[in-house]
PDB file of N, CA and C in Angstrom:
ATOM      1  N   UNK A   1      31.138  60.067 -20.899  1.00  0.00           N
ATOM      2  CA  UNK A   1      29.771  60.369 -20.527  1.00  0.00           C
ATOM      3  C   UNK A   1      29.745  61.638 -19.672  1.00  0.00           C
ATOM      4  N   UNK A   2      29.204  62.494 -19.975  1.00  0.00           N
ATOM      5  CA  UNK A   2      28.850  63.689 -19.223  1.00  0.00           C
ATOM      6  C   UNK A   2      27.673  63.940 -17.829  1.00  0.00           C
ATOM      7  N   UNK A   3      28.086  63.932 -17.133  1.00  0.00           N
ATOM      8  CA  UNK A   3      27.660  64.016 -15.859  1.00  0.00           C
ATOM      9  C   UNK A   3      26.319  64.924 -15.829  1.00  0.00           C
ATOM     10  N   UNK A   4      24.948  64.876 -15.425  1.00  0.00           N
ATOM     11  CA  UNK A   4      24.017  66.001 -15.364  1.00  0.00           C
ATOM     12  C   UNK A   4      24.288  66.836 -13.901  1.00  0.00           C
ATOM     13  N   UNK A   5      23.747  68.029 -14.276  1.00  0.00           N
ATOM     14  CA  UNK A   5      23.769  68.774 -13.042  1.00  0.00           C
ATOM     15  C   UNK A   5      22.620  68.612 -12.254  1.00  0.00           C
ATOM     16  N   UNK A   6      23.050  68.148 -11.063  1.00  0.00           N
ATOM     17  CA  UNK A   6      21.616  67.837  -9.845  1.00  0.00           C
ATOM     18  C   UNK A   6      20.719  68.950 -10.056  1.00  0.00           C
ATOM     19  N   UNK A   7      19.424  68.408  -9.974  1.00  0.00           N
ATOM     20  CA  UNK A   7      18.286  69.486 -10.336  1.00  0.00           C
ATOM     21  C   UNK A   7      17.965  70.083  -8.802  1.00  0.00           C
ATOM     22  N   UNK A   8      17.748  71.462  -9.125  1.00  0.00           N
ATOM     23  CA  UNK A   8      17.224  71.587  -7.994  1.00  0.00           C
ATOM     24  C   UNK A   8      15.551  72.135  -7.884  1.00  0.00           C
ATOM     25  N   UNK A   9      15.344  70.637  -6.439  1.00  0.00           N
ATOM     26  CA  UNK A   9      14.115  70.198  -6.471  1.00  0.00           C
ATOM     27  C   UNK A   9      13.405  71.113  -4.781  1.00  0.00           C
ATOM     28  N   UNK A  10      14.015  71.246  -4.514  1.00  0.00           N
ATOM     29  CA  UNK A  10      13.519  71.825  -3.111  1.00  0.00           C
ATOM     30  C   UNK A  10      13.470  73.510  -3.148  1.00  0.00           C
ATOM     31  N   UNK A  11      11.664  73.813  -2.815  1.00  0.00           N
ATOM     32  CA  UNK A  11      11.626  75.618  -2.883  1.00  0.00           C
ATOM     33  C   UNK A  11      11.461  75.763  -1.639  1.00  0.00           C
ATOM     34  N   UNK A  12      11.768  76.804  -1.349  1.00  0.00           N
ATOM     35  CA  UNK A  12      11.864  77.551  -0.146  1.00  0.00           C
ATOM     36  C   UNK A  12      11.129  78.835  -0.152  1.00  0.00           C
ATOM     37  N   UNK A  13      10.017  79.103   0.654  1.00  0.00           N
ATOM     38  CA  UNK A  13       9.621  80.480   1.078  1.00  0.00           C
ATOM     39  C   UNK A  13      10.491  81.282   1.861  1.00  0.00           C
ATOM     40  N   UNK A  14      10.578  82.508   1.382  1.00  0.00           N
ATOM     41  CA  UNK A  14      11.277  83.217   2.344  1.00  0.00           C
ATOM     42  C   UNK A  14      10.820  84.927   2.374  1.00  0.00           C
ATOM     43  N   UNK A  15      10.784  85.319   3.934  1.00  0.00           N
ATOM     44  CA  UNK A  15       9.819  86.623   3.635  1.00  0.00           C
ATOM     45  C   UNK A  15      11.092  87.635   3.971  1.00  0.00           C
ATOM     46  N   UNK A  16      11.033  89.129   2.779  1.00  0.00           N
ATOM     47  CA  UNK A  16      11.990  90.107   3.193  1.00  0.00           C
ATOM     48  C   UNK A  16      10.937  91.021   3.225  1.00  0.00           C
ATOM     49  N   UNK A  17      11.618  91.997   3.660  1.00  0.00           N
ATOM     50  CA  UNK A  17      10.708  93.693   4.224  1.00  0.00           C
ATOM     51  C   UNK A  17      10.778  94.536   2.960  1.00  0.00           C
ATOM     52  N   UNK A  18      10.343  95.165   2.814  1.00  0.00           N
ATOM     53  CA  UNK A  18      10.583  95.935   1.573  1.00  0.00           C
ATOM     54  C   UNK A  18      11.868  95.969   0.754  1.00  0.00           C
ATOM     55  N   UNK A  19      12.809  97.257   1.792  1.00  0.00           N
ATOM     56  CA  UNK A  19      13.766  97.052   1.651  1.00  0.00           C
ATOM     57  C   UNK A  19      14.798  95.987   1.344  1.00  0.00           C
ATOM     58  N   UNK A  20      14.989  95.041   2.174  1.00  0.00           N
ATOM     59  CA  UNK A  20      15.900  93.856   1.510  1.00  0.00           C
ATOM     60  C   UNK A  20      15.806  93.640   0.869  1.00  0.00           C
ATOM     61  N   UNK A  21      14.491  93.449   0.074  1.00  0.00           N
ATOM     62  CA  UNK A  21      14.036  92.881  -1.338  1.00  0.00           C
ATOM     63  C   UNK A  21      14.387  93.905  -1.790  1.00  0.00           C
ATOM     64  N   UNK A  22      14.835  94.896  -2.140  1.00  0.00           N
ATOM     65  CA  UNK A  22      15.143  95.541  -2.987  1.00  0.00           C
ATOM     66  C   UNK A  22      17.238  95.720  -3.143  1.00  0.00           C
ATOM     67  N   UNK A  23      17.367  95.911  -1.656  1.00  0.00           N
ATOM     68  CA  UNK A  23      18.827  95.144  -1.602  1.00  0.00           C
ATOM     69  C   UNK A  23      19.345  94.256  -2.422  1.00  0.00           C
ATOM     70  N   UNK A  24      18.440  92.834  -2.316  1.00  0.00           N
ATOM     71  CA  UNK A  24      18.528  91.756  -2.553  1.00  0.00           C
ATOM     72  C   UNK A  24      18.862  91.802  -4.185  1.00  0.00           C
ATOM     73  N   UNK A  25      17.362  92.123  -4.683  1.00  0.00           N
ATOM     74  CA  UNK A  25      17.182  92.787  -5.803  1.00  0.00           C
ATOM     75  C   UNK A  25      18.477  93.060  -6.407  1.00  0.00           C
ATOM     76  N   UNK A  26      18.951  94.774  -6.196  1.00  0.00           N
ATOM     77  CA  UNK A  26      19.902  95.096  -6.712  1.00  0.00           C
ATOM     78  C   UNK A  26      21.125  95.068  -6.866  1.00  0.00           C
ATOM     79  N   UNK A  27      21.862  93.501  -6.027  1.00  0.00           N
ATOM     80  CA  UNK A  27      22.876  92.901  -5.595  1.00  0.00           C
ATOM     81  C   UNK A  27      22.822  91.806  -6.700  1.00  0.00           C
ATOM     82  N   UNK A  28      21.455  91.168  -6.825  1.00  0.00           N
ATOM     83  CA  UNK A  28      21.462  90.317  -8.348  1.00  0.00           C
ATOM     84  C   UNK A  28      21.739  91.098  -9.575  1.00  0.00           C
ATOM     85  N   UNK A  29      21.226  91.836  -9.851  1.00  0.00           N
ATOM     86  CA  UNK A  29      21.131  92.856 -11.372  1.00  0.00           C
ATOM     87  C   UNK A  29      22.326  93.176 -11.362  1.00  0.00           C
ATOM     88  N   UNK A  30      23.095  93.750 -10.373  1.00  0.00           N
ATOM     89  CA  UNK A  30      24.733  94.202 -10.419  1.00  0.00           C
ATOM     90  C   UNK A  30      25.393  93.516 -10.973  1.00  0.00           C
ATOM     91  N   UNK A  31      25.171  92.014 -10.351  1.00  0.00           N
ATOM     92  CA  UNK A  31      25.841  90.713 -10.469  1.00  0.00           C
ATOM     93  C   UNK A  31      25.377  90.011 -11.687  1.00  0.00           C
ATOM     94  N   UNK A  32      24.807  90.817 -12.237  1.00  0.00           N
ATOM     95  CA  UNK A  32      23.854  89.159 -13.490  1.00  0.00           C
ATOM     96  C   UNK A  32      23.509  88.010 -13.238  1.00  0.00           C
ATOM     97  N   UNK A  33      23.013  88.182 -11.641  1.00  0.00           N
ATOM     98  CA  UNK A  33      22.429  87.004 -11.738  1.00  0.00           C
ATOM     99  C   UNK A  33      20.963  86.894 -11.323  1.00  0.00           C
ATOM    100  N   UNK A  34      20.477  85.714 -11.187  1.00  0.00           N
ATOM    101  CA  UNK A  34      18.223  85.369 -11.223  1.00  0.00           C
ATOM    102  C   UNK A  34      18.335  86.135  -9.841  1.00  0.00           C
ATOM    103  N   UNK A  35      17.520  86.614  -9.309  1.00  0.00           N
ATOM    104  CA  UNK A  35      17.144  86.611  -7.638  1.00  0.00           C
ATOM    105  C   UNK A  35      17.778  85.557  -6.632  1.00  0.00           C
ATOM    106  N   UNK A  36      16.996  84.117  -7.087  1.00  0.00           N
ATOM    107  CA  UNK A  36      17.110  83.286  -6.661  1.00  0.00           C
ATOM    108  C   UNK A  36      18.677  82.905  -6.513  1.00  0.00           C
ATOM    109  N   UNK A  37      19.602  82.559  -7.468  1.00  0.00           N
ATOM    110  CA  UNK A  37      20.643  82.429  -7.458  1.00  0.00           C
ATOM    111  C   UNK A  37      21.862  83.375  -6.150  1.00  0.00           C
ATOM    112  N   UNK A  38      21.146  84.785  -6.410  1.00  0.00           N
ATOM    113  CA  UNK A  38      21.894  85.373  -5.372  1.00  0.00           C
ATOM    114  C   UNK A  38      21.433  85.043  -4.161  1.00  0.00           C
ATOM    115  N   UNK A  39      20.282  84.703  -3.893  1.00  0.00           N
ATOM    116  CA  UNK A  39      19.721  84.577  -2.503  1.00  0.00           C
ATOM    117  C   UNK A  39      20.880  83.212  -1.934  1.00  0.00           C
ATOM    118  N   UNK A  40      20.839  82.438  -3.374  1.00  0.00           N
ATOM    119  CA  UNK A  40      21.133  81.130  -2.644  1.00  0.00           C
ATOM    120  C   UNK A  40      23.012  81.129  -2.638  1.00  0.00           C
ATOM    121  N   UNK A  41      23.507  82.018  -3.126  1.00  0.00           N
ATOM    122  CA  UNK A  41      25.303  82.166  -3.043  1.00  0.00           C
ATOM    123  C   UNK A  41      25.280  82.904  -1.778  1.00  0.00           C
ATOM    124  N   UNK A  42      24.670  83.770  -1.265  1.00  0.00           N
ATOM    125  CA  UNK A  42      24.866  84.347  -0.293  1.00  0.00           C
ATOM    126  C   UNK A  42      24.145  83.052   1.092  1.00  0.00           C
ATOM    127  N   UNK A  43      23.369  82.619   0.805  1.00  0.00           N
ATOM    128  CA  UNK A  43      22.872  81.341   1.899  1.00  0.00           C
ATOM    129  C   UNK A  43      23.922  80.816   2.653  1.00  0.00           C
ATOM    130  N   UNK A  44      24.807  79.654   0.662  1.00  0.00           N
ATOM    131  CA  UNK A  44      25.446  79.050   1.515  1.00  0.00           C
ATOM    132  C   UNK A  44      27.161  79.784   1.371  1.00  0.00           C
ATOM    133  N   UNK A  45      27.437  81.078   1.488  1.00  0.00           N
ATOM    134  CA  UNK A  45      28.396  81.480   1.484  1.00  0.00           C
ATOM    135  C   UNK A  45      28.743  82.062   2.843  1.00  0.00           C
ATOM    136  N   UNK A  46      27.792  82.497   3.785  1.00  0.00           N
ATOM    137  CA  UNK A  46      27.668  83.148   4.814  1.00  0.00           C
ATOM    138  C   UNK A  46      27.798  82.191   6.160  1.00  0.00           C
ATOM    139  N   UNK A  47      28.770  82.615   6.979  1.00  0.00           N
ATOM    140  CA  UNK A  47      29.274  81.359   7.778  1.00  0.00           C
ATOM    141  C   UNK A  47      27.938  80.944   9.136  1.00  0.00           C
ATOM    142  N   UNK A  48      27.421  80.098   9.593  1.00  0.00           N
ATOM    143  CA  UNK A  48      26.406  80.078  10.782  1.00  0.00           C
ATOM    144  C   UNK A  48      27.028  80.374  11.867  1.00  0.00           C
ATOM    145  N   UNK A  49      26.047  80.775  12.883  1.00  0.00           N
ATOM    146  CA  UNK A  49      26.372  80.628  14.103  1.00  0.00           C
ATOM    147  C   UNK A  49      26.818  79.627  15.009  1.00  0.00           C
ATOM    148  N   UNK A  50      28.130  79.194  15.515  1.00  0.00           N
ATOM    149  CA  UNK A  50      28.248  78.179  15.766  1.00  0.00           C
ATOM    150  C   UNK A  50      27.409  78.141  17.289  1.00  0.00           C
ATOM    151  N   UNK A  51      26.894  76.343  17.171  1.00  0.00           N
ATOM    152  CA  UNK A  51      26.013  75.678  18.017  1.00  0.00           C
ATOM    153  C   UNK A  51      26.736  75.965  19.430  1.00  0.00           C
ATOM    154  N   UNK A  52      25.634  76.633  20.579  1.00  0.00           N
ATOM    155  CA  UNK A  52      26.077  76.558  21.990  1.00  0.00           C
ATOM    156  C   UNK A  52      26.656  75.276  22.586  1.00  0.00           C
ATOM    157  N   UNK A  53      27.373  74.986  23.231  1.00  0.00           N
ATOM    158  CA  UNK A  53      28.032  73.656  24.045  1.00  0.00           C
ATOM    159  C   UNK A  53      27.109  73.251  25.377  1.00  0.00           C
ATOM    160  N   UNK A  54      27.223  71.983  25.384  1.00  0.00           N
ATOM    161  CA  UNK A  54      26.014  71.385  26.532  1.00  0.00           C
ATOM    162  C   UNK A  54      26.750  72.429  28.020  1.00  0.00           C
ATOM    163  N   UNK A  55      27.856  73.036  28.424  1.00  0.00           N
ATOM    164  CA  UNK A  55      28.393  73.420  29.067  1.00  0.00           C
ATOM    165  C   UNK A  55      27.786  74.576  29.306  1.00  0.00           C
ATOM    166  N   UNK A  56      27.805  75.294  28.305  1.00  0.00           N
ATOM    167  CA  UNK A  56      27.308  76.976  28.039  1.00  0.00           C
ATOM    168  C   UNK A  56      25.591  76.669  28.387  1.00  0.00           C
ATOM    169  N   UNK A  57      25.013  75.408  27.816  1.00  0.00           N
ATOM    170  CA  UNK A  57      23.831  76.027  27.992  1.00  0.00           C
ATOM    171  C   UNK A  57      23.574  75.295  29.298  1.00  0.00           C
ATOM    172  N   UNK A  58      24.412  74.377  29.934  1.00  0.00           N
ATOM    173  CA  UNK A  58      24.627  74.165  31.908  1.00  0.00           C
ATOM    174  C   UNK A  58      24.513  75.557  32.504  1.00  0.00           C
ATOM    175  N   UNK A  59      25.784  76.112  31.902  1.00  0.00           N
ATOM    176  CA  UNK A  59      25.901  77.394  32.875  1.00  0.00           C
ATOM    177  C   UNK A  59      25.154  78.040  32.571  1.00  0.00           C
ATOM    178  N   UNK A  60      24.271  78.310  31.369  1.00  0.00           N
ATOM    179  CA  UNK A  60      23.382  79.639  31.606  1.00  0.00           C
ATOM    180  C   UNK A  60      21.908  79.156  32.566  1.00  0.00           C
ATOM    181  N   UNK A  61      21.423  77.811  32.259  1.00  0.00           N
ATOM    182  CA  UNK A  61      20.428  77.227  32.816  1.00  0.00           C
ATOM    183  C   UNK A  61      20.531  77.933  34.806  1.00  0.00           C
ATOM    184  N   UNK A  62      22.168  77.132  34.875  1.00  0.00           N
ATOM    185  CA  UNK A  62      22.312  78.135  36.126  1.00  0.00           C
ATOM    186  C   UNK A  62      22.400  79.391  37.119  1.00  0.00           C
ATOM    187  N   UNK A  63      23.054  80.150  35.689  1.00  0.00           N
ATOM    188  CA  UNK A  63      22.485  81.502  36.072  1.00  0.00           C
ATOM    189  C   UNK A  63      21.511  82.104  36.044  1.00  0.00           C
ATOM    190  N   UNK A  64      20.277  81.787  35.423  1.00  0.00           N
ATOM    191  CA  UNK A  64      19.429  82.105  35.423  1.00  0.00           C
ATOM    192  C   UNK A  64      18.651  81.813  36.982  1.00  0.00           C
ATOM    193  N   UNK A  65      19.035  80.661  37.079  1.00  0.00           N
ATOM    194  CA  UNK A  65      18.611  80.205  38.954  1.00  0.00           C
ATOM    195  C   UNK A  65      18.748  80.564  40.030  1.00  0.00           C
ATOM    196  N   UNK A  66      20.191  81.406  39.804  1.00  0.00           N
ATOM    197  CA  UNK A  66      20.771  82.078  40.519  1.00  0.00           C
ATOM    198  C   UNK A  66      20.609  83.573  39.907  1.00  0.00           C
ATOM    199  N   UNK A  67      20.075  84.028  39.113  1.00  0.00           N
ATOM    200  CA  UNK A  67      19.208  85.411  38.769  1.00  0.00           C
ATOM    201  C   UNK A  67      18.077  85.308  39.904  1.00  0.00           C
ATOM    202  N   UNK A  68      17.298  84.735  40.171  1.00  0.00           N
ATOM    203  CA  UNK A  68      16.546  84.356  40.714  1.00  0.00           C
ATOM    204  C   UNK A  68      16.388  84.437  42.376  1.00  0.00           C
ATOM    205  N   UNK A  69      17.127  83.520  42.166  1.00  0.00           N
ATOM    206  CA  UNK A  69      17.669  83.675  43.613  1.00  0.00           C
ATOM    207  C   UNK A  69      18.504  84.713  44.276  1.00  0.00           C
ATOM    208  N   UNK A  70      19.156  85.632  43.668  1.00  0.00           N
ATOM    209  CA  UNK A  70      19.535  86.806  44.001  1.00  0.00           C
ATOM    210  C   UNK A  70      18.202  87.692  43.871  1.00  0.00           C
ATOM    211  N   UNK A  71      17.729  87.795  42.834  1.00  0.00           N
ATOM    212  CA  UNK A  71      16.091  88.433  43.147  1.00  0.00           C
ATOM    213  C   UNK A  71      15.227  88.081  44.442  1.00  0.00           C
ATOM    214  N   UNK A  72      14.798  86.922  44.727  1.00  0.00           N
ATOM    215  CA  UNK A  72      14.276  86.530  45.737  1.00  0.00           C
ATOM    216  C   UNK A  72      14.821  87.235  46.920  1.00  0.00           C
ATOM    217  N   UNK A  73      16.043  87.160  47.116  1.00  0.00           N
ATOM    218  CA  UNK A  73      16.629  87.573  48.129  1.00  0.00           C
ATOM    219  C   UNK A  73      16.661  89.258  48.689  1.00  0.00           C
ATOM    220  N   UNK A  74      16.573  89.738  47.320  1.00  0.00           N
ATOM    221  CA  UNK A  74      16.634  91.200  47.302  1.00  0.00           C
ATOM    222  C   UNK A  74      15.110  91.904  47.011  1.00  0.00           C
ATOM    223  N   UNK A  75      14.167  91.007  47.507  1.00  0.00           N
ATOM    224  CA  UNK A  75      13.078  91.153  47.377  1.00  0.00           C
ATOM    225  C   UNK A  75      12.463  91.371  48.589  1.00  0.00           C
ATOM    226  N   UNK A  76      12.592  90.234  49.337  1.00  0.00           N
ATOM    227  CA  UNK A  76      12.622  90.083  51.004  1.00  0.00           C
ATOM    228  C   UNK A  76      13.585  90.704  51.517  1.00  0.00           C
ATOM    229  N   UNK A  77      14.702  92.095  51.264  1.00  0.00           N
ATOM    230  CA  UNK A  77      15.409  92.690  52.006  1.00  0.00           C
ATOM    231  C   UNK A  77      14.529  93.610  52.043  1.00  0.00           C
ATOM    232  N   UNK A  78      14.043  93.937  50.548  1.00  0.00           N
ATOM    233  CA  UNK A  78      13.447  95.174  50.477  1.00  0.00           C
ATOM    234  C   UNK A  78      11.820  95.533  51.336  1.00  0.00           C
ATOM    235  N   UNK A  79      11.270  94.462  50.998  1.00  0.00           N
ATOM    236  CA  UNK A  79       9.799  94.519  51.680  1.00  0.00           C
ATOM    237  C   UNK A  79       9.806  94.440  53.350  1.00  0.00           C
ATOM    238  N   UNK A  80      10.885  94.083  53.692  1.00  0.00           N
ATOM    239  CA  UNK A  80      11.188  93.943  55.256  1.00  0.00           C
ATOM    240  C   UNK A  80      11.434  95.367  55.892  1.00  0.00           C
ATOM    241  N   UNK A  81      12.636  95.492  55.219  1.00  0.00           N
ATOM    242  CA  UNK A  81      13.052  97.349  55.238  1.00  0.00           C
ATOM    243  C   UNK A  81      11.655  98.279  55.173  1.00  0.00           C
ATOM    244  N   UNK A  82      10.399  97.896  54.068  1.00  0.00           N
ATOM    245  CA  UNK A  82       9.424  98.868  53.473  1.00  0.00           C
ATOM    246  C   UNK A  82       8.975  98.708  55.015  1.00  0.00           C
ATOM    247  N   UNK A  83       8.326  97.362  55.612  1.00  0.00           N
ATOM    248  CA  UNK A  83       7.185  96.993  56.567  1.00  0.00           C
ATOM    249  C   UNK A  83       8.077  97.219  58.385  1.00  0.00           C
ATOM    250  N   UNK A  84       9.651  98.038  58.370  1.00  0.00           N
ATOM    251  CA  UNK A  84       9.869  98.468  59.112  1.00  0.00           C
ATOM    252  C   UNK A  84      10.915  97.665  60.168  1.00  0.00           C
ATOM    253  N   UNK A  85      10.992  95.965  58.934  1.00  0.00           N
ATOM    254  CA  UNK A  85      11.569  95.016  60.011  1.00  0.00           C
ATOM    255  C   UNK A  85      13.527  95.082  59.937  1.00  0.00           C
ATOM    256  N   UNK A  86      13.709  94.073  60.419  1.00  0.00           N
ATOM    257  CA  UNK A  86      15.182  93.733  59.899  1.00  0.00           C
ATOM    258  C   UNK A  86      15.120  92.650  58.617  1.00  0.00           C
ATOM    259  N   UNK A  87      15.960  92.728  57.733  1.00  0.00           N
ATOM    260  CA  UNK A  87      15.611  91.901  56.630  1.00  0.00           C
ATOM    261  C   UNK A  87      16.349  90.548  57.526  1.00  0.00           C
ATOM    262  N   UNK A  88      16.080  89.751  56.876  1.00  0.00           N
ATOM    263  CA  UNK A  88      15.812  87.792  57.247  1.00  0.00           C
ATOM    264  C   UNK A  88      17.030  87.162  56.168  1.00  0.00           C
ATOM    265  N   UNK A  89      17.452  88.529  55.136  1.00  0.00           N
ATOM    266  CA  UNK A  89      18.481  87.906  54.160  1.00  0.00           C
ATOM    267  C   UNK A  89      20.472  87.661  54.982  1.00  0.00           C
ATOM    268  N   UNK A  90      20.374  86.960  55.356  1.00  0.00           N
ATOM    269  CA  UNK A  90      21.746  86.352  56.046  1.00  0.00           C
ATOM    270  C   UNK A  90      23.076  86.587  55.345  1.00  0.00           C
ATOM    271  N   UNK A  91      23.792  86.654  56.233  1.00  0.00           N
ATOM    272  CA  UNK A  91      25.258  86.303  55.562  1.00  0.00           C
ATOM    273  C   UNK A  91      25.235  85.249  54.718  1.00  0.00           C
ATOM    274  N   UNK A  92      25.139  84.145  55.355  1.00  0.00           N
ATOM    275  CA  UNK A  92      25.020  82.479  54.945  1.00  0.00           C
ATOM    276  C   UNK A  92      24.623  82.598  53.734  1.00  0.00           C
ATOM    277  N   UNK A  93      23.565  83.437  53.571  1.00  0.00           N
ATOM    278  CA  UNK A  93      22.607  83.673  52.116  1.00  0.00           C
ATOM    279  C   UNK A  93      23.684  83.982  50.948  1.00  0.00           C
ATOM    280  N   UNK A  94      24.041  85.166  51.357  1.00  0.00           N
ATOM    281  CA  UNK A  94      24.938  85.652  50.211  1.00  0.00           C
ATOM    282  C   UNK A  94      26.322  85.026  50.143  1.00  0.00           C
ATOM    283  N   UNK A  95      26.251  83.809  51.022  1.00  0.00           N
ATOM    284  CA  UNK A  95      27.818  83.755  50.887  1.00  0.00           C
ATOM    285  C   UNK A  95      27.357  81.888  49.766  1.00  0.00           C
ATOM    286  N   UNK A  96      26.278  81.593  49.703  1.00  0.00           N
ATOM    287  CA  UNK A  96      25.614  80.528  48.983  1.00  0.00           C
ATOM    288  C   UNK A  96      25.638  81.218  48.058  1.00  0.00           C
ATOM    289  N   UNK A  97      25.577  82.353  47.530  1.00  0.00           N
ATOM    290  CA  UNK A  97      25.395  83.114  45.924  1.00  0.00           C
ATOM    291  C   UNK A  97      26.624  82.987  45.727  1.00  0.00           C
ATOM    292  N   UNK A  98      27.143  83.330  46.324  1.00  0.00           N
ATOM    293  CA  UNK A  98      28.770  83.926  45.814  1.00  0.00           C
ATOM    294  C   UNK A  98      29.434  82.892  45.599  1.00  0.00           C
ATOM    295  N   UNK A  99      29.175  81.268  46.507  1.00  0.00           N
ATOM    296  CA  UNK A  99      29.912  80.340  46.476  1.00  0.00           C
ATOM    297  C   UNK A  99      29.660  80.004  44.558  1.00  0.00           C
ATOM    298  N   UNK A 100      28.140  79.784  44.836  1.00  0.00           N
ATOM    299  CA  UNK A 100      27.396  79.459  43.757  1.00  0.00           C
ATOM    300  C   UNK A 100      28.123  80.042  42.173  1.00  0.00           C
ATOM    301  N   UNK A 101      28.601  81.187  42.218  1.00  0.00           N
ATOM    302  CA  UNK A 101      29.143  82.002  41.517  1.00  0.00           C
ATOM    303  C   UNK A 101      30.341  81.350  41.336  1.00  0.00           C
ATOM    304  N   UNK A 102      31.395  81.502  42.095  1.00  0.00           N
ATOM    305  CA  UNK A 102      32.548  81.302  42.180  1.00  0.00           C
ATOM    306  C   UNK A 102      32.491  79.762  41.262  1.00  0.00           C
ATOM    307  N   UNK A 103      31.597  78.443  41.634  1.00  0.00           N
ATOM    308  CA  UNK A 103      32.069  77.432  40.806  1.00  0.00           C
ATOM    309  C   UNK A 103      31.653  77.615  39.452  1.00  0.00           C
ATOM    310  N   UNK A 104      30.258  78.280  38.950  1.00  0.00           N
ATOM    311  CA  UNK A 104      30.361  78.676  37.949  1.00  0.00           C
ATOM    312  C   UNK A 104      31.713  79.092  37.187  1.00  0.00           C
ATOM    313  N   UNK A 105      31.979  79.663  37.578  1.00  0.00           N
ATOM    314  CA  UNK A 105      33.162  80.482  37.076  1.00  0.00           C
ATOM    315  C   UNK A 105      34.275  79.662  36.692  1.00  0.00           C
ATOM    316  N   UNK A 106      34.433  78.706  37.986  1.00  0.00           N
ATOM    317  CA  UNK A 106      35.411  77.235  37.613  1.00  0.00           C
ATOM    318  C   UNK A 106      35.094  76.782  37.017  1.00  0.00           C
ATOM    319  N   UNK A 107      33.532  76.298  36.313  1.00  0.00           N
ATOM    320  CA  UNK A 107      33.239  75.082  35.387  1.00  0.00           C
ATOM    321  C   UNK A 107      33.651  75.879  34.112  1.00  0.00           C
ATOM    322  N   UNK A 108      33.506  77.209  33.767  1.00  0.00           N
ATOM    323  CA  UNK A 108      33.481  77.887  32.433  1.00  0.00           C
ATOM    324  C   UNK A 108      35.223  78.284  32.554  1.00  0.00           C
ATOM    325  N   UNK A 109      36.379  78.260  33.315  1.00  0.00           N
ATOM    326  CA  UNK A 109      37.564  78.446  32.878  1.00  0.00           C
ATOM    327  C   UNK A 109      38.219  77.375  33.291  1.00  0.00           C
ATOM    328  N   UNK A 110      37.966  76.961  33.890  1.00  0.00           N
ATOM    329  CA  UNK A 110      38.494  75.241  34.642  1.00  0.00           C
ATOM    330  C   UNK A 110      39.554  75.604  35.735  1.00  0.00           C
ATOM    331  N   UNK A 111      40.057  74.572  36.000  1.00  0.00           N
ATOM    332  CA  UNK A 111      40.875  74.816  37.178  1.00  0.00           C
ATOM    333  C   UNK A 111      42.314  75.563  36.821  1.00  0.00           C
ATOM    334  N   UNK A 112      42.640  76.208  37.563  1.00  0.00           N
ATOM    335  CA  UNK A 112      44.052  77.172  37.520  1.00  0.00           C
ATOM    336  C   UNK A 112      45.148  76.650  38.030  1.00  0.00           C
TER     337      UNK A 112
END
């Protein structure tokens, strides 16, 4: 008994710019093959991006907080300096960034 070939039942929209479509285009005709066919060898031939790790997207969540917080800080140096004062940004301050930093750094290479 001869096996049928799975139909394929699922269409897909997909929008190109001029150009690609014509890329696209002339990458099938080269090849002898439908449009479609090349669209879809190149789909699933082309490797993905592999998925970020709950880790990576820990640490970026954190740096971004600490973007922040180095902004904040360098915000109130600056407007203090503009209005003539002493800035209010501490040692203590920057040495909480840096700590802050430093374990980052441990969670993303681990311990030495």
């Amino acid at each position: 008994m001869v096996k049928s070939k799975p139909k394929r039942t699922r269409m897909v929209r997909i929008r190109f710019t001029e150009d690609e479509y014509a890329a696209v285009s002339q990458k099938a005709i080269a090849s002898q093959l439908t449009f479609s066919e090349a669209v879809r060898r190149a789909a699933l031939s082309q490797p993905l991006p592999q998925p970020k790790s709950e880790m990576a997207i820990a640490t970026y969540e954190q740096l971004a907080k600490l973007g922040n917080n180095v902004n904040q800080l360098a915000k109130a140096a600056n407007t203090a300096v503009k209005m003539g004062q002493e800035p209010k940004v501490t040692v203590e301050h920057w040495q909480k960034v840096y700590q802050t930093i430093k374990q980052l750094g441990l969670e993303i290479v681990g311990d030495r």
